[in-house]
PDB file of N, CA and C in Angstrom:
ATOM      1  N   UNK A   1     -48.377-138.758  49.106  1.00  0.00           N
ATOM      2  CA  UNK A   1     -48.817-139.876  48.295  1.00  0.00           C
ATOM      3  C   UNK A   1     -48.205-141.165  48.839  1.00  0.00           C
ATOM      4  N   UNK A   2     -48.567-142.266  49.277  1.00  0.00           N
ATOM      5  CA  UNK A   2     -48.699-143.290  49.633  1.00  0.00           C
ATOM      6  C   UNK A   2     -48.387-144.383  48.286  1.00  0.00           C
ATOM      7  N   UNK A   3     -47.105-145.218  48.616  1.00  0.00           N
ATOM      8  CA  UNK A   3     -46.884-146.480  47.664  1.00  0.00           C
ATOM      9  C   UNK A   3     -48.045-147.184  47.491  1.00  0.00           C
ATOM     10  N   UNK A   4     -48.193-147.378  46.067  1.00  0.00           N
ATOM     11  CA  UNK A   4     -49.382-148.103  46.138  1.00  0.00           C
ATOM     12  C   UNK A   4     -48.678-149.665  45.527  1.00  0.00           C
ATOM     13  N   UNK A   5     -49.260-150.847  46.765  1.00  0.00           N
ATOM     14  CA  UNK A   5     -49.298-151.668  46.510  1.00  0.00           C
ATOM     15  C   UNK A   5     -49.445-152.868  45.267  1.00  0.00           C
ATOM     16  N   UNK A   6     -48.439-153.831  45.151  1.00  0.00           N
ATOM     17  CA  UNK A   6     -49.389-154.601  43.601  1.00  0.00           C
ATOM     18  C   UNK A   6     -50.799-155.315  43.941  1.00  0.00           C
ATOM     19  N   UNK A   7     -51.167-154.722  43.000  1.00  0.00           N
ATOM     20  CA  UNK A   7     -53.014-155.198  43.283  1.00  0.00           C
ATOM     21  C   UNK A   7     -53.311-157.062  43.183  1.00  0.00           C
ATOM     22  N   UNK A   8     -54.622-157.812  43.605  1.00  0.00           N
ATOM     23  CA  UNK A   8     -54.581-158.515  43.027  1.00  0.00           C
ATOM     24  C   UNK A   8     -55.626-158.821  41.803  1.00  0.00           C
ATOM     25  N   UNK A   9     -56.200-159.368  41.192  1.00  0.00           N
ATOM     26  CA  UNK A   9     -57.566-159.100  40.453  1.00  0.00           C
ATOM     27  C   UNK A   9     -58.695-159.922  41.232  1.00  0.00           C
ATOM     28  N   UNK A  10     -58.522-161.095  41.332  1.00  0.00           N
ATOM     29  CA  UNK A  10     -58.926-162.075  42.133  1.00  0.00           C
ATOM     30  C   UNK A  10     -59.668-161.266  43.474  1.00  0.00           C
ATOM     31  N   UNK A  11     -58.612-160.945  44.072  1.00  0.00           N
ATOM     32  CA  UNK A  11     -59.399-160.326  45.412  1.00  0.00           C
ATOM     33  C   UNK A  11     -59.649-159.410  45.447  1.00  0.00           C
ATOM     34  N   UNK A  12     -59.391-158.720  44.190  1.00  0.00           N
ATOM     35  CA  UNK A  12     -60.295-157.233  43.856  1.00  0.00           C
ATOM     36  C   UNK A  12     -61.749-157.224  43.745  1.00  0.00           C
ATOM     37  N   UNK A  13     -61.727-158.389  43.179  1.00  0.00           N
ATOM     38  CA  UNK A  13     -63.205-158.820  42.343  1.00  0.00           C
ATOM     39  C   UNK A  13     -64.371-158.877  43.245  1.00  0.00           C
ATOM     40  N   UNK A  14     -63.505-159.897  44.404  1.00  0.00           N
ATOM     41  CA  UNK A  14     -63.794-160.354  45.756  1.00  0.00           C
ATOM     42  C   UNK A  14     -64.168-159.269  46.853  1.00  0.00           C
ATOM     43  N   UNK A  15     -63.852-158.168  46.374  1.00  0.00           N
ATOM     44  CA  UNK A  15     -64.052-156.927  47.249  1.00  0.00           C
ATOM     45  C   UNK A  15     -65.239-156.027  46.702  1.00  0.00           C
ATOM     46  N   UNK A  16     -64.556-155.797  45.318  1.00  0.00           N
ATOM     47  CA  UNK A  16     -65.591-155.429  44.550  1.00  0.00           C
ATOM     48  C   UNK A  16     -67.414-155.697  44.739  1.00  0.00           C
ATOM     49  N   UNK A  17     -67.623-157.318  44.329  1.00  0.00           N
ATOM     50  CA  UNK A  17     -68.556-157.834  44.729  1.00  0.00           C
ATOM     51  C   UNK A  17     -69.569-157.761  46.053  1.00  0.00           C
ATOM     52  N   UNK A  18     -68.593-157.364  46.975  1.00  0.00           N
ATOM     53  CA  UNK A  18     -68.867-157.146  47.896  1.00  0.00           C
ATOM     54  C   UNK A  18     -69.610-156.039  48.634  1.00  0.00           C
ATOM     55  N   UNK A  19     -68.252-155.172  48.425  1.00  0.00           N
ATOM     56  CA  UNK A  19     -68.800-153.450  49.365  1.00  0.00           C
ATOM     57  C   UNK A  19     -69.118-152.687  47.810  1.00  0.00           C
ATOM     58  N   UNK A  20     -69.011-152.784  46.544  1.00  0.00           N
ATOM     59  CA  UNK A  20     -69.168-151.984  45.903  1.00  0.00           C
ATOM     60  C   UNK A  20     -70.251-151.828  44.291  1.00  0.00           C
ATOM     61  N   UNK A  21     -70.557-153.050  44.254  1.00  0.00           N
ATOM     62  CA  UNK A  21     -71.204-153.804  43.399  1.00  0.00           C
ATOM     63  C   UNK A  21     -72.667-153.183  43.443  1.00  0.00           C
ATOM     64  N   UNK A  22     -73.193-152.881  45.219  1.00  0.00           N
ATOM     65  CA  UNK A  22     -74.636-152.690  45.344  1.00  0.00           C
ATOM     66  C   UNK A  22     -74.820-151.065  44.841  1.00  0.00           C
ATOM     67  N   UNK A  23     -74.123-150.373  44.206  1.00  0.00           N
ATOM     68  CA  UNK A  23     -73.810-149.266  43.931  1.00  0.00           C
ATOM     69  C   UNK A  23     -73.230-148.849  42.387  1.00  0.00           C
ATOM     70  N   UNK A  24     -72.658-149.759  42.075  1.00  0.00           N
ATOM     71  CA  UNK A  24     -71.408-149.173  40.860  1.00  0.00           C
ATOM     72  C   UNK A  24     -71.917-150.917  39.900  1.00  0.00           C
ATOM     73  N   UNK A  25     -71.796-150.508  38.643  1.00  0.00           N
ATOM     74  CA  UNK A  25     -71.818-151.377  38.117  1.00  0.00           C
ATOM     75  C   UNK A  25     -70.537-150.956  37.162  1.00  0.00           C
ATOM     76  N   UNK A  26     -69.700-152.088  36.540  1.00  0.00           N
ATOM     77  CA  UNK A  26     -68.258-151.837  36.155  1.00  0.00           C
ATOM     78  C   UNK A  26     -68.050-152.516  34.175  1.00  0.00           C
ATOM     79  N   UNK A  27     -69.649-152.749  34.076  1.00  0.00           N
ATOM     80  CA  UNK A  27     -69.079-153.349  32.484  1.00  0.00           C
ATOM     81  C   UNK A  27     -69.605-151.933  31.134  1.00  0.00           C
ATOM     82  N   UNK A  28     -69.165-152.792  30.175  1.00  0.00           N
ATOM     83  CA  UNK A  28     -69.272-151.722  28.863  1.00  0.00           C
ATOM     84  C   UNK A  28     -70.801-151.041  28.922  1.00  0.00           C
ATOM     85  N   UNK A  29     -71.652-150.020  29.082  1.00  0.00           N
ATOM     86  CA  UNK A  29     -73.104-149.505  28.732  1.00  0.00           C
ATOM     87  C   UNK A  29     -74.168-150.527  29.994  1.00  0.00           C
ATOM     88  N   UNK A  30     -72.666-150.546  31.090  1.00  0.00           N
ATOM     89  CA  UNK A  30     -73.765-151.097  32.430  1.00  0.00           C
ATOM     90  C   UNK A  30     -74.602-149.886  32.734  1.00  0.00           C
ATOM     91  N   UNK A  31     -75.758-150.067  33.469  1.00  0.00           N
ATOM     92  CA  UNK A  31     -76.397-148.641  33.799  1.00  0.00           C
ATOM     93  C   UNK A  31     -75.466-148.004  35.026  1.00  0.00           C
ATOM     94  N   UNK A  32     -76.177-146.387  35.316  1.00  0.00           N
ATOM     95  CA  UNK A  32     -75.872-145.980  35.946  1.00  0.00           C
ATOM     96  C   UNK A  32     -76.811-146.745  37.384  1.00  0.00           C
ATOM     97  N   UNK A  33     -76.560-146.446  38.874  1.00  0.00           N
ATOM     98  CA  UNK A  33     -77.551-146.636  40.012  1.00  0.00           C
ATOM     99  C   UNK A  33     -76.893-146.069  40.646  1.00  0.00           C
ATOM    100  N   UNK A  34     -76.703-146.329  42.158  1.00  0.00           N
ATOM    101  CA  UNK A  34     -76.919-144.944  42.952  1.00  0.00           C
ATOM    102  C   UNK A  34     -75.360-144.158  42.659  1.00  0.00           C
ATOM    103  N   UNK A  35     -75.031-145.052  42.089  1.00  0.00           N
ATOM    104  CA  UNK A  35     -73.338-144.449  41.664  1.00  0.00           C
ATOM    105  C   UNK A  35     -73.207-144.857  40.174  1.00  0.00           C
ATOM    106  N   UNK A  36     -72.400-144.096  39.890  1.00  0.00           N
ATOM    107  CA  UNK A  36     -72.381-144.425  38.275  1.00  0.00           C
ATOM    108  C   UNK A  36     -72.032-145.742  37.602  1.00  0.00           C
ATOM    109  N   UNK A  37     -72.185-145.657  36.532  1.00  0.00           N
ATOM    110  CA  UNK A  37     -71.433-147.297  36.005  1.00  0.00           C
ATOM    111  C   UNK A  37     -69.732-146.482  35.928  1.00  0.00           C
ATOM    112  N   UNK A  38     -68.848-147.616  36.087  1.00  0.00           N
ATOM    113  CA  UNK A  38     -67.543-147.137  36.239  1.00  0.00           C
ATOM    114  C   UNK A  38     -66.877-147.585  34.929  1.00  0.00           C
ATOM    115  N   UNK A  39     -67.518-148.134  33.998  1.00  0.00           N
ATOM    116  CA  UNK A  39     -66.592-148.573  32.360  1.00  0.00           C
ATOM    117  C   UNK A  39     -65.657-147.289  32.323  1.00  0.00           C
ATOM    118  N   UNK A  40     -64.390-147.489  31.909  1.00  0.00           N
ATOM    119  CA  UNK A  40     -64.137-146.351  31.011  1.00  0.00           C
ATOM    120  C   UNK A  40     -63.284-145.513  32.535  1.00  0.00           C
ATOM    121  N   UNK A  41     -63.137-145.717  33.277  1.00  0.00           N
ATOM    122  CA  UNK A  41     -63.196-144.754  34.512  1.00  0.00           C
ATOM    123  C   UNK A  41     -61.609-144.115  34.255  1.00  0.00           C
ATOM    124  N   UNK A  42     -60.717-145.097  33.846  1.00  0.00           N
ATOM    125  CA  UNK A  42     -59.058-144.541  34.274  1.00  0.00           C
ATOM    126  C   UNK A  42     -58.612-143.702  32.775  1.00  0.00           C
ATOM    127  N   UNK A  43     -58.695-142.474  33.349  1.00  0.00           N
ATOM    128  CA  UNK A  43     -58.365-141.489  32.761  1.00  0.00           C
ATOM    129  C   UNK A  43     -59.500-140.565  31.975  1.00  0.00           C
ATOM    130  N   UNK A  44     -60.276-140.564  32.966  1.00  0.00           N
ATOM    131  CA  UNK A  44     -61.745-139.723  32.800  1.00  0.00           C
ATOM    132  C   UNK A  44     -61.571-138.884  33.937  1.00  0.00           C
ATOM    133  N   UNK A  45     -61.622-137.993  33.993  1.00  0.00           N
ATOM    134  CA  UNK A  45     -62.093-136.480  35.082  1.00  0.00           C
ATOM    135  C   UNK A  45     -63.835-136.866  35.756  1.00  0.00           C
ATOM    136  N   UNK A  46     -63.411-136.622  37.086  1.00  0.00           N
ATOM    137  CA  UNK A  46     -64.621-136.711  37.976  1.00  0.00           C
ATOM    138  C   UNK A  46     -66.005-135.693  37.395  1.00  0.00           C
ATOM    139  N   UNK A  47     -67.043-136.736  37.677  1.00  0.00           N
ATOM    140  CA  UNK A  47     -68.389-135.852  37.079  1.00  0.00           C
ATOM    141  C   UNK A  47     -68.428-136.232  35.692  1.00  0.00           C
ATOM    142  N   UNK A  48     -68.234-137.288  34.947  1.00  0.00           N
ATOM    143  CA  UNK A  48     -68.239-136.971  33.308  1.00  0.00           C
ATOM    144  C   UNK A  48     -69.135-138.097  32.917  1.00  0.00           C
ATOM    145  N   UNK A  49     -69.537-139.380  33.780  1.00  0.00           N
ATOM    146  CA  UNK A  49     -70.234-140.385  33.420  1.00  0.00           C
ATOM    147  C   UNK A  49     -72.224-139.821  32.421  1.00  0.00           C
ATOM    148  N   UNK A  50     -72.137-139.859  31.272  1.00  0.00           N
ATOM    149  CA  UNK A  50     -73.670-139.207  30.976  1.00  0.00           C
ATOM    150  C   UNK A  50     -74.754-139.610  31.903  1.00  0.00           C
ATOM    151  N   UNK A  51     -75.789-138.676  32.093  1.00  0.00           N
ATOM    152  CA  UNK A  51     -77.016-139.581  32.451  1.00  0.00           C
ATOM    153  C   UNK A  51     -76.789-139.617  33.829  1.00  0.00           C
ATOM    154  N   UNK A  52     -75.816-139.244  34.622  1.00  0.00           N
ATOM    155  CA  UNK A  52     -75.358-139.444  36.015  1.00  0.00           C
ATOM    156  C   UNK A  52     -75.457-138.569  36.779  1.00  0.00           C
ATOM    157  N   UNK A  53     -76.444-138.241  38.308  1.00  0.00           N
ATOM    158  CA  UNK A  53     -76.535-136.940  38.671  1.00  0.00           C
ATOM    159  C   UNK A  53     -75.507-136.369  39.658  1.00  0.00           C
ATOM    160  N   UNK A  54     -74.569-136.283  39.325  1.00  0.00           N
ATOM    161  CA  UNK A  54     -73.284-135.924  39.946  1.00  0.00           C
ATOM    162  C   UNK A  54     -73.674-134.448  41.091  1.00  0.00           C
ATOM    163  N   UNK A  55     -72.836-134.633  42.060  1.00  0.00           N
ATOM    164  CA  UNK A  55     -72.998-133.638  43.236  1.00  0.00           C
ATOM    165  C   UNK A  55     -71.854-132.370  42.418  1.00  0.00           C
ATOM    166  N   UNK A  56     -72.182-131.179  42.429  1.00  0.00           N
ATOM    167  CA  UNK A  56     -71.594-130.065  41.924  1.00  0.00           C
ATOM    168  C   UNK A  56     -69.840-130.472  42.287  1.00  0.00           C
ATOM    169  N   UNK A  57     -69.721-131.043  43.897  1.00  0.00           N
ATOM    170  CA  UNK A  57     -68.482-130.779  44.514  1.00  0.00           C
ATOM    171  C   UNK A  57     -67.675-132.331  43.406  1.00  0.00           C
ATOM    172  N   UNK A  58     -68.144-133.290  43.342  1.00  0.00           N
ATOM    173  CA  UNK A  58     -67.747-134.162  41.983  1.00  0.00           C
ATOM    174  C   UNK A  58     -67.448-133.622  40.719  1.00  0.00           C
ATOM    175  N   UNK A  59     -68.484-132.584  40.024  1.00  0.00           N
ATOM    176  CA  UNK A  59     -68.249-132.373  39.059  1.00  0.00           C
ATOM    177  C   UNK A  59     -66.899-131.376  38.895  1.00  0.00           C
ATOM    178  N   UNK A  60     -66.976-130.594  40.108  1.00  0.00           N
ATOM    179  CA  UNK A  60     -66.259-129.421  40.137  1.00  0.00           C
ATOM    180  C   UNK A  60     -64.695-129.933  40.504  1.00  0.00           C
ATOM    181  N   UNK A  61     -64.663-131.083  41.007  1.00  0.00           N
ATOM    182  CA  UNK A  61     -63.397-131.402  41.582  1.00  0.00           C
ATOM    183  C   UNK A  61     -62.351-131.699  40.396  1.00  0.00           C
ATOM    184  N   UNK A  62     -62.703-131.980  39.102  1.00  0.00           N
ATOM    185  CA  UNK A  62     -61.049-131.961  37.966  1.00  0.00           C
ATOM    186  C   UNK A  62     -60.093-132.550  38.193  1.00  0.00           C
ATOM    187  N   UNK A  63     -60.493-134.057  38.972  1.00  0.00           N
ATOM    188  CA  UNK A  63     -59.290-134.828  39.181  1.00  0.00           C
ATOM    189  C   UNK A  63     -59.923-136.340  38.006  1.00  0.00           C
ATOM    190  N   UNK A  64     -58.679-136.440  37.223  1.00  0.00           N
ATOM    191  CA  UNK A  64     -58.221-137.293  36.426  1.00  0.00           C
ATOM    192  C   UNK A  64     -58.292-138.777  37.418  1.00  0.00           C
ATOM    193  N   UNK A  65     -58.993-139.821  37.089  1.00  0.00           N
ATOM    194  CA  UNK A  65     -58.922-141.378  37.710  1.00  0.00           C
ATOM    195  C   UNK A  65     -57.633-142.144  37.285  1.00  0.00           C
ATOM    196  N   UNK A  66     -56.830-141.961  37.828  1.00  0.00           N
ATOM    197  CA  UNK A  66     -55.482-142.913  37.827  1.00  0.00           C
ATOM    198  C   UNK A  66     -55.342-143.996  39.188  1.00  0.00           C
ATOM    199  N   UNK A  67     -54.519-144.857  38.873  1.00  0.00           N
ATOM    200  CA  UNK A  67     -54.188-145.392  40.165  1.00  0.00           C
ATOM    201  C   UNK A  67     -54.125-144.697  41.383  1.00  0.00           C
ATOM    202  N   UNK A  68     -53.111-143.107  41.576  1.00  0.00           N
ATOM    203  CA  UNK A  68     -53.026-142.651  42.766  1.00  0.00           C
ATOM    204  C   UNK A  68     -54.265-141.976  42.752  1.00  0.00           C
ATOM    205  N   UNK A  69     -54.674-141.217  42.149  1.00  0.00           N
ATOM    206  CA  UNK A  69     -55.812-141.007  42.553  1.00  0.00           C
ATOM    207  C   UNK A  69     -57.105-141.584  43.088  1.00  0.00           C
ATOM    208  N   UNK A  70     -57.052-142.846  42.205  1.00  0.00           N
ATOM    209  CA  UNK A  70     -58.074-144.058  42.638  1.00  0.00           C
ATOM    210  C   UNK A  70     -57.638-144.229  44.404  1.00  0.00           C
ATOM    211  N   UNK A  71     -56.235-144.513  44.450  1.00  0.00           N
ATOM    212  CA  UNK A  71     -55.753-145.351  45.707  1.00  0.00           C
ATOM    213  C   UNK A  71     -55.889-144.354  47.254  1.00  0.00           C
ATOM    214  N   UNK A  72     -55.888-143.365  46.541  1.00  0.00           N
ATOM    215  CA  UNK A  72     -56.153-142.177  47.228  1.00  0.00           C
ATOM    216  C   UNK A  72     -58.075-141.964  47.959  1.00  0.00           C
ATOM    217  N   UNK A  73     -58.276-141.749  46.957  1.00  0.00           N
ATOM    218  CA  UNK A  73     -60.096-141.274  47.154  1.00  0.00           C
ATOM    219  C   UNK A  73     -60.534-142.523  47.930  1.00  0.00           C
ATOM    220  N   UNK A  74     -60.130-143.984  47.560  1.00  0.00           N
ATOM    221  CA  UNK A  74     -60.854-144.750  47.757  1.00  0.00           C
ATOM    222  C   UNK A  74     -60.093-145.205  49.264  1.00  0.00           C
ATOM    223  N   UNK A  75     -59.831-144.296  49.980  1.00  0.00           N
ATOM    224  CA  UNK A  75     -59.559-144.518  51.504  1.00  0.00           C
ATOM    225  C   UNK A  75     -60.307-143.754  51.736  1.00  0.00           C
ATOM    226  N   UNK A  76     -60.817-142.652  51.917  1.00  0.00           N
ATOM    227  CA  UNK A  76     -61.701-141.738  52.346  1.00  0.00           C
ATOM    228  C   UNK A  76     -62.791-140.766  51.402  1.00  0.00           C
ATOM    229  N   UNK A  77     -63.524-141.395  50.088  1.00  0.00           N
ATOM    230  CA  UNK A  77     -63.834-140.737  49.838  1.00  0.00           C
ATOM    231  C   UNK A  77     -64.335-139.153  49.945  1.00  0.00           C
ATOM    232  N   UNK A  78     -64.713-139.137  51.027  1.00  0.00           N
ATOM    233  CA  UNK A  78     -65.857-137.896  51.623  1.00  0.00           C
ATOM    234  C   UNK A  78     -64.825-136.933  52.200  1.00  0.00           C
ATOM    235  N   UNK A  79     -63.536-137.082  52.657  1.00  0.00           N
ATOM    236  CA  UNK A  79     -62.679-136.337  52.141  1.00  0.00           C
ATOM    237  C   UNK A  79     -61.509-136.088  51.167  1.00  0.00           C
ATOM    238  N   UNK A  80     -61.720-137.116  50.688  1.00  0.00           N
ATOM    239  CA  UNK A  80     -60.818-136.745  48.992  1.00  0.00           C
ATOM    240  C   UNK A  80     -62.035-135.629  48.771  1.00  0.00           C
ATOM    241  N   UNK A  81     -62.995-135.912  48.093  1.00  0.00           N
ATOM    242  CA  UNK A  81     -63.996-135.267  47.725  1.00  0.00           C
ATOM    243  C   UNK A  81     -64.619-134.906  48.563  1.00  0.00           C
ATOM    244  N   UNK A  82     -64.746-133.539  49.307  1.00  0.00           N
ATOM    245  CA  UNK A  82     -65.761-132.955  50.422  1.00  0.00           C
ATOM    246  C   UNK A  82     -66.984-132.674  49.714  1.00  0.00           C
ATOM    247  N   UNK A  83     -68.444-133.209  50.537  1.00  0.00           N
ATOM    248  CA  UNK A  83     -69.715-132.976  49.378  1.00  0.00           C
ATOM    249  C   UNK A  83     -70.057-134.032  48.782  1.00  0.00           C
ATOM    250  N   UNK A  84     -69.272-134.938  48.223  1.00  0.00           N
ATOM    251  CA  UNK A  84     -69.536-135.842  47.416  1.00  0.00           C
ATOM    252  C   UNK A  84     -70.400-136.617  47.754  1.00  0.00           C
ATOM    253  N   UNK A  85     -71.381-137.562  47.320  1.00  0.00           N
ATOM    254  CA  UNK A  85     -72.784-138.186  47.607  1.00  0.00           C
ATOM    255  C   UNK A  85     -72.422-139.775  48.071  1.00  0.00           C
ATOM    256  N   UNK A  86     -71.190-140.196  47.528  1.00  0.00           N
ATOM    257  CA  UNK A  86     -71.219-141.170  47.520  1.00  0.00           C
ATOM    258  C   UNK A  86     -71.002-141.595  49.269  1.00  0.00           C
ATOM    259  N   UNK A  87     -71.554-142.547  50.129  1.00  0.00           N
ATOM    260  CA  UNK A  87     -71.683-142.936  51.194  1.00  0.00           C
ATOM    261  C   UNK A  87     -70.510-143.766  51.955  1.00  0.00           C
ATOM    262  N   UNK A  88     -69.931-144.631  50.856  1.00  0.00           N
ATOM    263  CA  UNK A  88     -68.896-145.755  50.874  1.00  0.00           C
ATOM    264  C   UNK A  88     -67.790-145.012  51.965  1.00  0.00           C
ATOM    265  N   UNK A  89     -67.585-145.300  53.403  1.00  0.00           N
ATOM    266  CA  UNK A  89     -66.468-144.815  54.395  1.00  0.00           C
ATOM    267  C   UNK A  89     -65.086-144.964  53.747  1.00  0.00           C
ATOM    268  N   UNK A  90     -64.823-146.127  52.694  1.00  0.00           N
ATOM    269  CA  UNK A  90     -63.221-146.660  52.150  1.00  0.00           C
ATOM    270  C   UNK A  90     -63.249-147.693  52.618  1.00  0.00           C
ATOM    271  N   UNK A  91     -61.570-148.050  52.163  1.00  0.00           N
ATOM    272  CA  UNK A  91     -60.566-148.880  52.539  1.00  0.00           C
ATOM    273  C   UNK A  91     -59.751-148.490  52.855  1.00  0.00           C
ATOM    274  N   UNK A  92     -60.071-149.248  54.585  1.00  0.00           N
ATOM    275  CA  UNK A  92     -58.824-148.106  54.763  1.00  0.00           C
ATOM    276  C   UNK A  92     -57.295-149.049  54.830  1.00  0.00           C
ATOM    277  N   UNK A  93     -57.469-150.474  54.674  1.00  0.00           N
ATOM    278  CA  UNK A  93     -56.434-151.400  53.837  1.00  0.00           C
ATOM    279  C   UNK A  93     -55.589-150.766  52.508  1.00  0.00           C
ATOM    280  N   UNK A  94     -54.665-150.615  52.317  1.00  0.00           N
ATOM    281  CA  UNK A  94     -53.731-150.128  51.416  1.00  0.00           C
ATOM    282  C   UNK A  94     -53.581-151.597  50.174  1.00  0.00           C
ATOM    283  N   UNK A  95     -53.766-152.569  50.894  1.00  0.00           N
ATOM    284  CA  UNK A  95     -53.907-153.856  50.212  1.00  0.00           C
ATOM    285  C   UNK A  95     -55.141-153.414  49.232  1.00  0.00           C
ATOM    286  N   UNK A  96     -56.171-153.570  50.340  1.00  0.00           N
ATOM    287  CA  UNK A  96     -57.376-153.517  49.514  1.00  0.00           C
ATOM    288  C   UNK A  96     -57.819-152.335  48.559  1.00  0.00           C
ATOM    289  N   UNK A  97     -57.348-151.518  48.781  1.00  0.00           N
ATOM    290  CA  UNK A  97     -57.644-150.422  47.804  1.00  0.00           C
ATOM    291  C   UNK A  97     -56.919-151.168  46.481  1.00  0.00           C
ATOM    292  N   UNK A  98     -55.050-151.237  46.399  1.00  0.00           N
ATOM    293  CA  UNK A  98     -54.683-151.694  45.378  1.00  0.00           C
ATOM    294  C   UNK A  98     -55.017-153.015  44.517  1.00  0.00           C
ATOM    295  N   UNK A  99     -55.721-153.836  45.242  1.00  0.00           N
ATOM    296  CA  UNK A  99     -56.743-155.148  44.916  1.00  0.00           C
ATOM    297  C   UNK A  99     -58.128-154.589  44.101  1.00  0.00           C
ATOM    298  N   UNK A 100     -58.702-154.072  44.711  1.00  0.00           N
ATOM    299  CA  UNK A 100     -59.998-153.021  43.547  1.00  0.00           C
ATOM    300  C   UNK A 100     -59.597-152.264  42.578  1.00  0.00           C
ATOM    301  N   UNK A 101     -58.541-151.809  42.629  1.00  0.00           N
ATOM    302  CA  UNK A 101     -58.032-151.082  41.740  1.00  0.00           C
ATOM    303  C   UNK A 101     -57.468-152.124  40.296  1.00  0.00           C
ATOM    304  N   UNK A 102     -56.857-153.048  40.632  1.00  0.00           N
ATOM    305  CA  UNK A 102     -56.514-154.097  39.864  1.00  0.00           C
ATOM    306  C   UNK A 102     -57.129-155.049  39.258  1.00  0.00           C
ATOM    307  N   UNK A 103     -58.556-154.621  39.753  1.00  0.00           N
ATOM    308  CA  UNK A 103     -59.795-155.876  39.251  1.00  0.00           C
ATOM    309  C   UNK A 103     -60.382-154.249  38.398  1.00  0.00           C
ATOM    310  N   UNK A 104     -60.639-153.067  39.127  1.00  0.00           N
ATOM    311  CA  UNK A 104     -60.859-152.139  37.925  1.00  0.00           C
ATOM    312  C   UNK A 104     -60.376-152.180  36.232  1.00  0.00           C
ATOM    313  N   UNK A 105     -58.924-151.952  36.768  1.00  0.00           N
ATOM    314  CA  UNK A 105     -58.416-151.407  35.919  1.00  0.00           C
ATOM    315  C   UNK A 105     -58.555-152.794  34.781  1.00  0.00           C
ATOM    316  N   UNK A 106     -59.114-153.992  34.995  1.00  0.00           N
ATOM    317  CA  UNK A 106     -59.165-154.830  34.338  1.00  0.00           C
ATOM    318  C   UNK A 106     -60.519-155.036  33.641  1.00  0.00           C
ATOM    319  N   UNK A 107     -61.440-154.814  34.343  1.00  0.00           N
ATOM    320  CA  UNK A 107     -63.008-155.026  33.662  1.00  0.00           C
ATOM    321  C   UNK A 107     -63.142-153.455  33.474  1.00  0.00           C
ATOM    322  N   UNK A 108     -62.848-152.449  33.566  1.00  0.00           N
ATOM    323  CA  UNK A 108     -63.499-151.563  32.955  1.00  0.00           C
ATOM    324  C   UNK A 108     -62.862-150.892  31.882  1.00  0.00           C
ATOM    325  N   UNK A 109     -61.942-152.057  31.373  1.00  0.00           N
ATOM    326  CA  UNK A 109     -61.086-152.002  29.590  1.00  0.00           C
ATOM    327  C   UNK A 109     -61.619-152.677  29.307  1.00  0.00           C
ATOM    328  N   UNK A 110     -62.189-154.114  29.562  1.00  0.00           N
ATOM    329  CA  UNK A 110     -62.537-155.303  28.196  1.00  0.00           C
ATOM    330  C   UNK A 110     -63.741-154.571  27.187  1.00  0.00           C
TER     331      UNK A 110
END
């Protein structure tokens, strides 16, 4: 497990917007698209979003969304999760992971 950095929100947002936005939408009863809406995400088990057609190896995987876990997957998804649908290569910035993570963990509480 890898220190995870202090995030910023600002340039989370900034990242967010960017590589992850065309995929994930992050507010209260946003829809799902090619990736789920992420409201609600930290401290939900992979595969649980309703309405969402999750790949078996997502549903099956039983990992809890926390920071390390977030900071984790989101360097390599496709092997955190082998199978998994989602396309996104990472970050492979340790900055930037903890920057998305910090703009998460902020809009997908309000």
């Amino acid at each position: 497990m890898a220190d995870i950095p202090d995030g910023n929100v600002a340039s989370g947002e900034k990242l967010f917007k960017a590589r992850c936005a065309q995929c994930h939408t992050a507010t209260k009863g946003g829809p799902n698209m090619q990736g789920p809406n992420l409201y609600g995400l930290f401290g939900r088990k992979t595969g649980q979003v309703p309405n969402y057609a999750y790949t078996a190896a997502n549903k099956n995987a039983n990992i809890t969304w926390e920071d390390q876990t977030l900071f984790d997957y989101l360097e390599n998804p496709k092997k955190y999760i082998p199978k998994t649908k989602m396309a996104f290569p990472g970050f492979k910035s340790a900055q930037d992971r903890s920057d998305v993570i910090a703009y998460l963990k902020q809009v997908t509480s309000e």
